[in-house]
N, C-alpha and C. Protein backbone atom coordinates (compact mmCIF):
# COMPACT_ATOMS: atom_id res chain seq x y z
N UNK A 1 6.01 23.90 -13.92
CA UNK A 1 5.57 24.24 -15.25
C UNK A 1 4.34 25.15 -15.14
N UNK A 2 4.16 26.64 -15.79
CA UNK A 2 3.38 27.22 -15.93
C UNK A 2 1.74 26.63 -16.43
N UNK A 3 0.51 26.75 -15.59
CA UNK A 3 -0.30 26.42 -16.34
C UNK A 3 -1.03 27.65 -17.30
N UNK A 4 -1.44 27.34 -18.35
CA UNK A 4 -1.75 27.73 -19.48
C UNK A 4 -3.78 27.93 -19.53
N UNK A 5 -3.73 28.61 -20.00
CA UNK A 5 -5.53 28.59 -20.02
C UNK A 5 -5.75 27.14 -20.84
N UNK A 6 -4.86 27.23 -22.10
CA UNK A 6 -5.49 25.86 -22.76
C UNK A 6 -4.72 24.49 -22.16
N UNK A 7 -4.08 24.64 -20.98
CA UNK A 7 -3.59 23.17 -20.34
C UNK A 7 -5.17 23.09 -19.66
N UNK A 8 -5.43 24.09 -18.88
CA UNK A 8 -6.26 24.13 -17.83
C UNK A 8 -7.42 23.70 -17.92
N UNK A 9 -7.74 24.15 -19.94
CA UNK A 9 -8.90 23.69 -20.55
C UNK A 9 -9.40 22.35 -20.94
N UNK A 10 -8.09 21.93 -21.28
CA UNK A 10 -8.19 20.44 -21.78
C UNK A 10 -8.39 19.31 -20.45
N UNK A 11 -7.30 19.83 -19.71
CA UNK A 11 -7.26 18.80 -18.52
C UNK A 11 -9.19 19.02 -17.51
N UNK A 12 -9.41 19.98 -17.40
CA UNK A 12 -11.32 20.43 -17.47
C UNK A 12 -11.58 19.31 -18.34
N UNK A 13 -11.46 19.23 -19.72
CA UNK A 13 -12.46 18.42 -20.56
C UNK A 13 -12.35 16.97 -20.02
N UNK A 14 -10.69 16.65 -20.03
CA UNK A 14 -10.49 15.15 -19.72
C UNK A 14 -11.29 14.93 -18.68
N UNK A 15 -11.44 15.31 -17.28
CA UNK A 15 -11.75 15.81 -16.06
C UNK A 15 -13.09 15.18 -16.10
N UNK A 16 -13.97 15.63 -17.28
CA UNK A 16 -15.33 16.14 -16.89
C UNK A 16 -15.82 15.17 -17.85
N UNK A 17 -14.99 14.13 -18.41
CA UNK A 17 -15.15 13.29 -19.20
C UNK A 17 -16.04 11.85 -18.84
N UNK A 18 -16.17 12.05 -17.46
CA UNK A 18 -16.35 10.49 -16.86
C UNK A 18 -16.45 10.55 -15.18
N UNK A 19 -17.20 9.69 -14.46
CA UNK A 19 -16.77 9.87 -12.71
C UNK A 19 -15.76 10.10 -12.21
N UNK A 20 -15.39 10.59 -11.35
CA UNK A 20 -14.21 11.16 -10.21
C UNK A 20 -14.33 9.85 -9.90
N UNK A 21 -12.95 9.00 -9.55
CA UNK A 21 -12.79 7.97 -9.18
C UNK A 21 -11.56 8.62 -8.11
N UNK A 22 -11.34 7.54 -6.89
CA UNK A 22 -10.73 7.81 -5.82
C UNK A 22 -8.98 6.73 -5.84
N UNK A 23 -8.16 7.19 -5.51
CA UNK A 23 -6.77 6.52 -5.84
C UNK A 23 -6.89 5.11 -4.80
N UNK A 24 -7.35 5.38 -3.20
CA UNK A 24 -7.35 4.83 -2.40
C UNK A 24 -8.76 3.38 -2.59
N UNK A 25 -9.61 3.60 -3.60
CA UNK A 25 -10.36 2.85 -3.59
C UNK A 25 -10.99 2.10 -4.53
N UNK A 26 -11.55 1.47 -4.98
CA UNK A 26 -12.01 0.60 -6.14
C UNK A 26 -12.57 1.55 -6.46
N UNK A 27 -12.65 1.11 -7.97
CA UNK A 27 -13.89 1.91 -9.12
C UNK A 27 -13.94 0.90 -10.45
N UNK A 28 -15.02 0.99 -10.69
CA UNK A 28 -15.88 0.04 -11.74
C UNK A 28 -16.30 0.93 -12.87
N UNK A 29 -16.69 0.26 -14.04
CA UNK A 29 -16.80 1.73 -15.21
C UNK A 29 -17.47 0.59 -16.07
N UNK A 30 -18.00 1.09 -17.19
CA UNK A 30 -18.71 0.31 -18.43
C UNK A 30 -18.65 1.01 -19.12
N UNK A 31 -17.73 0.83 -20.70
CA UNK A 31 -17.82 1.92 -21.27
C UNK A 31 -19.43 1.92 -22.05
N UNK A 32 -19.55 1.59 -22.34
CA UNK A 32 -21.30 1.21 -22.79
C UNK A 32 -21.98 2.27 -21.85
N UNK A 33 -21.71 2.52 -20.64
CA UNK A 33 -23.02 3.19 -19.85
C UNK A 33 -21.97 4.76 -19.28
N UNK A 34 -20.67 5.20 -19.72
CA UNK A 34 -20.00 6.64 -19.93
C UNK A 34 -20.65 7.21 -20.86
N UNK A 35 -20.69 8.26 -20.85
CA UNK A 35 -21.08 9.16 -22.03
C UNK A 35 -19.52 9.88 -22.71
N UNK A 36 -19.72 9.73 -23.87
CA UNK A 36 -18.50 10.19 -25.12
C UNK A 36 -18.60 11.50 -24.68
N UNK A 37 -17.25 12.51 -24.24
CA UNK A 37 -17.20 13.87 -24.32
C UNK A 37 -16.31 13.80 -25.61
N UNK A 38 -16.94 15.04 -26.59
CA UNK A 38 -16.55 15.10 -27.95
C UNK A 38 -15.35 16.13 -27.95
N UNK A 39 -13.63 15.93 -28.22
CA UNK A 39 -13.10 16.64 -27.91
C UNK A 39 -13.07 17.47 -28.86
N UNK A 40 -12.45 19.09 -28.62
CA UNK A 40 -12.73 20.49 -30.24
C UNK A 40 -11.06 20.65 -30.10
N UNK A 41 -11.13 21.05 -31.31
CA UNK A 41 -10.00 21.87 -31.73
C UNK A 41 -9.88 23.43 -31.01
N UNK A 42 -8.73 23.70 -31.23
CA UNK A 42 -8.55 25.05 -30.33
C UNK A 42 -9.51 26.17 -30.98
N UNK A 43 -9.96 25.92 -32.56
CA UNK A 43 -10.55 26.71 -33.01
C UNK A 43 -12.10 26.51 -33.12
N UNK A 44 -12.79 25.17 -32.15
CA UNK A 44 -14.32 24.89 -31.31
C UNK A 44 -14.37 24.35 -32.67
N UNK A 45 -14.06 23.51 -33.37
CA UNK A 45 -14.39 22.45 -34.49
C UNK A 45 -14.22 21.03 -33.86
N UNK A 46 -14.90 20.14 -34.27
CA UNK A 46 -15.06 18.86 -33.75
C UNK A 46 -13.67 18.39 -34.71
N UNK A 47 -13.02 17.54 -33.49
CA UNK A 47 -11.76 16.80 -33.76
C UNK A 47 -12.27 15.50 -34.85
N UNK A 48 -13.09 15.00 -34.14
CA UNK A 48 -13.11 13.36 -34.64
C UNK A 48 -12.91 12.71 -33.49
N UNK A 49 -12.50 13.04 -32.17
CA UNK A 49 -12.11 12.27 -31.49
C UNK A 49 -13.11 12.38 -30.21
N UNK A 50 -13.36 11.15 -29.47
CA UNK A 50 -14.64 11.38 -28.47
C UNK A 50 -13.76 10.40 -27.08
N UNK A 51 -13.61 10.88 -26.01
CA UNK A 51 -12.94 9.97 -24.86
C UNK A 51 -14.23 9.79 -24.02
N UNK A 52 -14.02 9.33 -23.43
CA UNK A 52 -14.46 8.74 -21.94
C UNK A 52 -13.23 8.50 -20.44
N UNK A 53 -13.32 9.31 -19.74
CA UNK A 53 -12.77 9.40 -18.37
C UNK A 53 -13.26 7.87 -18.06
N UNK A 54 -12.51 6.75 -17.63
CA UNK A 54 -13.03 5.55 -17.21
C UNK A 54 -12.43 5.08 -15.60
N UNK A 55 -11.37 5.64 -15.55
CA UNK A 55 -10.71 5.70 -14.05
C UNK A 55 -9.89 7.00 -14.26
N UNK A 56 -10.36 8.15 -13.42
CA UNK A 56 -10.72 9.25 -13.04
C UNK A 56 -10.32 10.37 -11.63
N UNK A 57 -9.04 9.49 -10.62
CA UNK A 57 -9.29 10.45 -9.51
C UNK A 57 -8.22 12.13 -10.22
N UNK A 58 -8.60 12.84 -8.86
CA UNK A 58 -7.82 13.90 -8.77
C UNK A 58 -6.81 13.68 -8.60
N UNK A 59 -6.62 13.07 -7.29
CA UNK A 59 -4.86 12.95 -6.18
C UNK A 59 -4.11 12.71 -7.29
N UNK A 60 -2.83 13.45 -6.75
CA UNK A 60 -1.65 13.02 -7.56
C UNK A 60 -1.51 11.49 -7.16
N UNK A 61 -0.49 10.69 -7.86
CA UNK A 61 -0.56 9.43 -7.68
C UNK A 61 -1.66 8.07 -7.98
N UNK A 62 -2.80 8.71 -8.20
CA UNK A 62 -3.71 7.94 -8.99
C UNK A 62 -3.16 7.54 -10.52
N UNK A 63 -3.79 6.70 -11.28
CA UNK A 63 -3.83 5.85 -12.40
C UNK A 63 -4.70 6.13 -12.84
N UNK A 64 -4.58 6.50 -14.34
CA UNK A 64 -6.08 7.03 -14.94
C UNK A 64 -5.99 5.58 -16.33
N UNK A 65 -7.70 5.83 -16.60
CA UNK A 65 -7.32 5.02 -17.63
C UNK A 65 -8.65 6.00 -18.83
N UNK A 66 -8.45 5.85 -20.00
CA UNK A 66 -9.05 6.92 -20.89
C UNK A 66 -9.44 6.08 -22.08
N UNK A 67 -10.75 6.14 -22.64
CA UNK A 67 -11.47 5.57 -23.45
C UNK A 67 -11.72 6.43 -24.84
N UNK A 68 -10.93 6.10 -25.71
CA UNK A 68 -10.99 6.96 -27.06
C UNK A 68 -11.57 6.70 -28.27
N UNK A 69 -12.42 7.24 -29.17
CA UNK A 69 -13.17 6.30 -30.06
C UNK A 69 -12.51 7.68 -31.29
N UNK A 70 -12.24 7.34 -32.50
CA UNK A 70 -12.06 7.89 -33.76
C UNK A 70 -12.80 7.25 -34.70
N UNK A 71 -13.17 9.05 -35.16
CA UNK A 71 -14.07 8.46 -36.60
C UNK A 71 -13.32 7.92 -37.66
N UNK A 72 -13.74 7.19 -38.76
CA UNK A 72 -12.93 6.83 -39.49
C UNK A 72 -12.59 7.54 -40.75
N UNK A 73 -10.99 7.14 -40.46
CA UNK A 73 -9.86 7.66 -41.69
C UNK A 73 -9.63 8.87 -40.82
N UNK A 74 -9.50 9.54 -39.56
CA UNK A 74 -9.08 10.38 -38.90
C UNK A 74 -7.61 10.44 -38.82
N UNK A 75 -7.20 11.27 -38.37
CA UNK A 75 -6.05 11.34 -37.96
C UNK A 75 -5.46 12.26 -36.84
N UNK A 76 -4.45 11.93 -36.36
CA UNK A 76 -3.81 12.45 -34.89
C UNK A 76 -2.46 13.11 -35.44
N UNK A 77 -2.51 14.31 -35.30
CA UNK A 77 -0.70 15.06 -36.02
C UNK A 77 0.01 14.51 -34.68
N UNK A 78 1.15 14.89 -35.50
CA UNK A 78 2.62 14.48 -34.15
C UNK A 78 2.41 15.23 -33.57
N UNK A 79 2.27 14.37 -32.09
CA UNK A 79 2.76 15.39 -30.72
C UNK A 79 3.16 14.59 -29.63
N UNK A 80 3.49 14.79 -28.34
CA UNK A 80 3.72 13.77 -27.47
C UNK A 80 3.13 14.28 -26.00
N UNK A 81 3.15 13.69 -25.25
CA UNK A 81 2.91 13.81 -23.52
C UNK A 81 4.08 14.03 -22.70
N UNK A 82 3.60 14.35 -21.79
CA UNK A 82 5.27 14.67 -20.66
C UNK A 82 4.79 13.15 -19.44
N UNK A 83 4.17 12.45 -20.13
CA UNK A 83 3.96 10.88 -19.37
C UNK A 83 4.23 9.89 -20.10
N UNK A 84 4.49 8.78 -19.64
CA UNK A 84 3.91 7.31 -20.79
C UNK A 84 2.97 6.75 -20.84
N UNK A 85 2.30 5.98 -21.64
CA UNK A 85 1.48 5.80 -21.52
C UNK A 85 1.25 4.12 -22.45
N UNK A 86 0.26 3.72 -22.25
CA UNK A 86 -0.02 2.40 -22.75
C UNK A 86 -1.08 1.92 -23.39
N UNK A 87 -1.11 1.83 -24.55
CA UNK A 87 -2.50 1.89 -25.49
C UNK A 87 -2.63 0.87 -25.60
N UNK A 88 -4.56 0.51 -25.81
CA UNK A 88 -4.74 -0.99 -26.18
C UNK A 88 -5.58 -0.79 -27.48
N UNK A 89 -5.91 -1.09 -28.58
CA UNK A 89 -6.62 -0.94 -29.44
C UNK A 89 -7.81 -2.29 -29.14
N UNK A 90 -9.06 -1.61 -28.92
CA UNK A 90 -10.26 -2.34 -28.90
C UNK A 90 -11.24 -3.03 -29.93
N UNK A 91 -11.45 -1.96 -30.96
CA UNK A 91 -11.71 -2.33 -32.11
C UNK A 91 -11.22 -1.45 -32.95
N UNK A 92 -11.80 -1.85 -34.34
CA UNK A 92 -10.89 -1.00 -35.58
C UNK A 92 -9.76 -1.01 -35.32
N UNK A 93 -9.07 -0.30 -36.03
CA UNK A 93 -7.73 -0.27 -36.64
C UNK A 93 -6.83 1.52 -36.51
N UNK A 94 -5.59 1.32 -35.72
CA UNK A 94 -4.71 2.84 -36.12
C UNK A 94 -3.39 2.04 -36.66
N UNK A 95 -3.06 3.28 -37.18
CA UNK A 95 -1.76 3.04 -37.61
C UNK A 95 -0.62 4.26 -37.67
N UNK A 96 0.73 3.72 -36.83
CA UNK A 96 1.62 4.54 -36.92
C UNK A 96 2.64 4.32 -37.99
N UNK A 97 2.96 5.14 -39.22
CA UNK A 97 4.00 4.47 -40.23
C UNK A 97 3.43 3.44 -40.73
N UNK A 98 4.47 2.21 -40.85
CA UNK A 98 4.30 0.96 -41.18
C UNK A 98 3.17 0.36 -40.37
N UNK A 99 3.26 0.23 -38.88
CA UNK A 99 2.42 -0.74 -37.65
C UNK A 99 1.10 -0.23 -38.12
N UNK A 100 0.22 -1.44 -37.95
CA UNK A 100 -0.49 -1.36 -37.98
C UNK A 100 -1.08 -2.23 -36.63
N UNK A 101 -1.87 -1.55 -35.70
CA UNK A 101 -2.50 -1.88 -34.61
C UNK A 101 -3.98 -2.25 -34.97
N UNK A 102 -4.34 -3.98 -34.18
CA UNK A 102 -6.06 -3.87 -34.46
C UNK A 102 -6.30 -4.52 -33.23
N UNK A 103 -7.57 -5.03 -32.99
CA UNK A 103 -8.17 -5.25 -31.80
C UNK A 103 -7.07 -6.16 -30.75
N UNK A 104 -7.01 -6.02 -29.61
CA UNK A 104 -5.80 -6.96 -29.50
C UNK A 104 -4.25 -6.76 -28.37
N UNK A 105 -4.38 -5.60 -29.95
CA UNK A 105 -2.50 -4.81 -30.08
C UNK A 105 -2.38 -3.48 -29.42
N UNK A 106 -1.72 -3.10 -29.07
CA UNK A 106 -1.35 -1.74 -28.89
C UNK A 106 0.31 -1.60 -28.80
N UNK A 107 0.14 -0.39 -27.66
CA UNK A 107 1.89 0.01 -28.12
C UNK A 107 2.53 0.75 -26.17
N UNK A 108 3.33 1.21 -26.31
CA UNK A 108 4.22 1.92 -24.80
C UNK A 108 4.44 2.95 -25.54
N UNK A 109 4.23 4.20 -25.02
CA UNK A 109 5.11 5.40 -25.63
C UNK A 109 6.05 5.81 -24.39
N UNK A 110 7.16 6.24 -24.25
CA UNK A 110 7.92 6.90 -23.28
C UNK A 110 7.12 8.42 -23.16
N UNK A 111 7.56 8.75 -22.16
CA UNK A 111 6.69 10.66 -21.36
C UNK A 111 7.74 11.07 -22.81
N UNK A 112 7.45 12.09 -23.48
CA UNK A 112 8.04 13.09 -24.79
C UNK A 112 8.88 12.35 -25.89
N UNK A 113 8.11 11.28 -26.67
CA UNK A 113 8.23 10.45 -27.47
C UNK A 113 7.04 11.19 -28.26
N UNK A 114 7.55 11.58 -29.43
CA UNK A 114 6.29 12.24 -30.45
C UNK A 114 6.32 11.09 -31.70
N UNK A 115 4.53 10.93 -31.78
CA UNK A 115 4.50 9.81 -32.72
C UNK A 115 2.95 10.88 -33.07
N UNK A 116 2.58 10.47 -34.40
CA UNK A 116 1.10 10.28 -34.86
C UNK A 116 0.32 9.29 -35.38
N UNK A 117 -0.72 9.34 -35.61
CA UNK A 117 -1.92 8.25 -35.69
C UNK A 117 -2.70 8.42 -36.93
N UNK A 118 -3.15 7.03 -37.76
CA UNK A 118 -4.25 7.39 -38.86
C UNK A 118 -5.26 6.59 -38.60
N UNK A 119 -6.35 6.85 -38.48
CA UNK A 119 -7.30 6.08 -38.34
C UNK A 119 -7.77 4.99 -39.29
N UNK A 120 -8.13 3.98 -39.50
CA UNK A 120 -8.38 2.94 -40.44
C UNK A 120 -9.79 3.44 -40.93
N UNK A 121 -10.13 2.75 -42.32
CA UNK A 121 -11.67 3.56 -42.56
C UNK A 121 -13.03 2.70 -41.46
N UNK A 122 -13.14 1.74 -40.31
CA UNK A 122 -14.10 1.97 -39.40
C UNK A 122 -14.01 2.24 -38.61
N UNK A 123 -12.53 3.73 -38.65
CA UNK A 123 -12.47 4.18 -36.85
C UNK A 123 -12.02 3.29 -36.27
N UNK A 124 -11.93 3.37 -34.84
CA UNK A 124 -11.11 2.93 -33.99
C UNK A 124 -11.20 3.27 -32.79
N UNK A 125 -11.52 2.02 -31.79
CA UNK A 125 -11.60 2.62 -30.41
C UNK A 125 -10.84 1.45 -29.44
N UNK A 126 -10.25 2.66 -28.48
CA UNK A 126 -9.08 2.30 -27.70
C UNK A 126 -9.28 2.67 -26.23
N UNK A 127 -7.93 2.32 -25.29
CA UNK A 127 -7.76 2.50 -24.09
C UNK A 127 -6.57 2.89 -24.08
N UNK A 128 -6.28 4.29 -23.18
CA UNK A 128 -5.01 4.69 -22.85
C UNK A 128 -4.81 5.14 -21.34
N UNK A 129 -3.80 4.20 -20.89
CA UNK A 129 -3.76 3.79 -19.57
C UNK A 129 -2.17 4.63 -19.23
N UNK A 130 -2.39 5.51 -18.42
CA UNK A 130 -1.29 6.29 -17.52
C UNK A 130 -1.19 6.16 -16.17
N UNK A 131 -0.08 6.13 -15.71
CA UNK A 131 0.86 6.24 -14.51
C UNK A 131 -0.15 7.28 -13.28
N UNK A 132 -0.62 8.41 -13.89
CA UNK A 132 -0.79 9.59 -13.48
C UNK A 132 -2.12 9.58 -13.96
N UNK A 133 -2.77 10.99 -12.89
CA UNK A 133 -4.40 11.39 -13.13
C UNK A 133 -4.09 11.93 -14.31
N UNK A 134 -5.37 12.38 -14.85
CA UNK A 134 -5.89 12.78 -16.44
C UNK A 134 -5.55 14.52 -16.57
N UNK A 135 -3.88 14.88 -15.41
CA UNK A 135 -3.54 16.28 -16.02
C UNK A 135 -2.43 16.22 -16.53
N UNK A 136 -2.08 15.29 -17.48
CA UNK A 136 -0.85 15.50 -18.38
C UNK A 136 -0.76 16.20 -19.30
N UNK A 137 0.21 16.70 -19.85
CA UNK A 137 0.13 17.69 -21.22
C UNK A 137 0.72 17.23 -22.46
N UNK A 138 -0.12 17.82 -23.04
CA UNK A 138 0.18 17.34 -24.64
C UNK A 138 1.00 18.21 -25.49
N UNK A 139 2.27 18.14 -26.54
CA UNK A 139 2.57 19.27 -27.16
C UNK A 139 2.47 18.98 -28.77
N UNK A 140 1.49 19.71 -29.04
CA UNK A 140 1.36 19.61 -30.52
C UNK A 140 2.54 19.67 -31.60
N UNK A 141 2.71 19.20 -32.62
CA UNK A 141 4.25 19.39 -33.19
C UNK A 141 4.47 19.66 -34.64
N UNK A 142 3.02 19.82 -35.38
CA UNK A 142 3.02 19.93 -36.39
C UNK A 142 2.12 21.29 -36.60
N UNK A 143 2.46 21.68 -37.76
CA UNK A 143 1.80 23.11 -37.75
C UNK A 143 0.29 23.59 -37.85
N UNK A 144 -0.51 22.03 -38.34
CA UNK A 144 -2.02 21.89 -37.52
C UNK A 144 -2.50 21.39 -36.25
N UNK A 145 -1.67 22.41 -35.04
CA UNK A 145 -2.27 21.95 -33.96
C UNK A 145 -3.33 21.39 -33.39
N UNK A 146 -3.69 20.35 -32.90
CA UNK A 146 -5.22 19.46 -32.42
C UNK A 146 -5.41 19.62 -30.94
N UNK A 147 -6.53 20.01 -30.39
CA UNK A 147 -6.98 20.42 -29.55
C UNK A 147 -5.74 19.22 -28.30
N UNK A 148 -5.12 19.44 -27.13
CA UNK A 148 -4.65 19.22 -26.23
C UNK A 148 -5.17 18.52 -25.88
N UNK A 149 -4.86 17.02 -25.33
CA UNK A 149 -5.28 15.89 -24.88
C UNK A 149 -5.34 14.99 -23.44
C-alpha cells in the first residue's frame, strides 16, 4: 500500500504521542503522567480528540495500546481501520446508534468495519488496544473528513 504524506502524518502524530515502547520487553505507562497529543483536522483545526501513545513500539509485530479522551457531545464521522481493534470505555459515555457504551463496556471492531461515534455531554475517555504498532490507517467515509487516526 502506497504511503501517503497524510498516512505518514498521522502515524508521526500517533508515534510521537507517548514513549517508544519495545515488542520484546515490558513497558509500564500512567495515563495521569503521558501528556495528551491534541489530534487536528486535515485543515490544522482542533478535532476534540486528544490520545496518548501508552504501549508504543516500532517493530512490526508489537501491540499497541492508545489512550483517547473526547470533549463532550463530540463526534467521530464513519470511517474504519485496515486492523481490529478493541475498545474499553473508561469514563463518560460514546455511543454508536442505539449502544450506548459507559465506564466498563466497550466493543471489537473487525480491520474495515466502518462505524461512528457521539460523544455523551462529559466526554469520554477510552482505550484502544490493537494487534499491531500505532501505523494503521484510517479511511474517512463521510464527506467531513477527520484528521486520520
Amino acid at each position: 500500500m502506497e504511503t501517503t504524506p497524510e498516512y505518514q502524518r498521522v502515524t508521526d502524530l500517533k508515534q510521537k504521542a507517548g514513549p517508544i515502547t519495545r515488542a520484546d520487553r515490558m513497558a509500564f505507562f500512567d495515563m495521569g503522567e503521558i501528556s495528551e497529543t491534541a489530534v487536528p483536522l486535515p485543515t490544522g483545526e482542533l478535532s476534540g480528540t486528544w490520545i496518548q501513545a501508552l504501549v508504543n513500539p516500532l517493530e512490526p509485530g508489537g501491540f499497541s495500546l492508545l489512550g483517547v479522551r473526547y470533549e463532550p457531545n463530540s463526534r467521530v464521522e464513519r470511517h474504519r481501520h485496515d486492523v481490529p481493534q478493541i475498545v474499553i470505555v473508561l469514563e463518560g459515555e460514546i455511543r454508536q446508534g442505539r449502544r450506548v457504551f459507559g465506564p466498563g463496556s466497550g466493543y471489537y471492531t473487525p480491520a474495515d468495519v466502518p462505524y461512528k461515534i457521539v460523544v455523551g455531554p462529559d466526554g469520554a475517555r477510552l482505550v484502544e488496544f490493537r494487534a499491531t504498532p500505532l501505523t494503521f490507517r484510517t479511511e474517512w467515509l463521510d464527506k467531513n473528513d477527520e484528521a486520520g487516526s
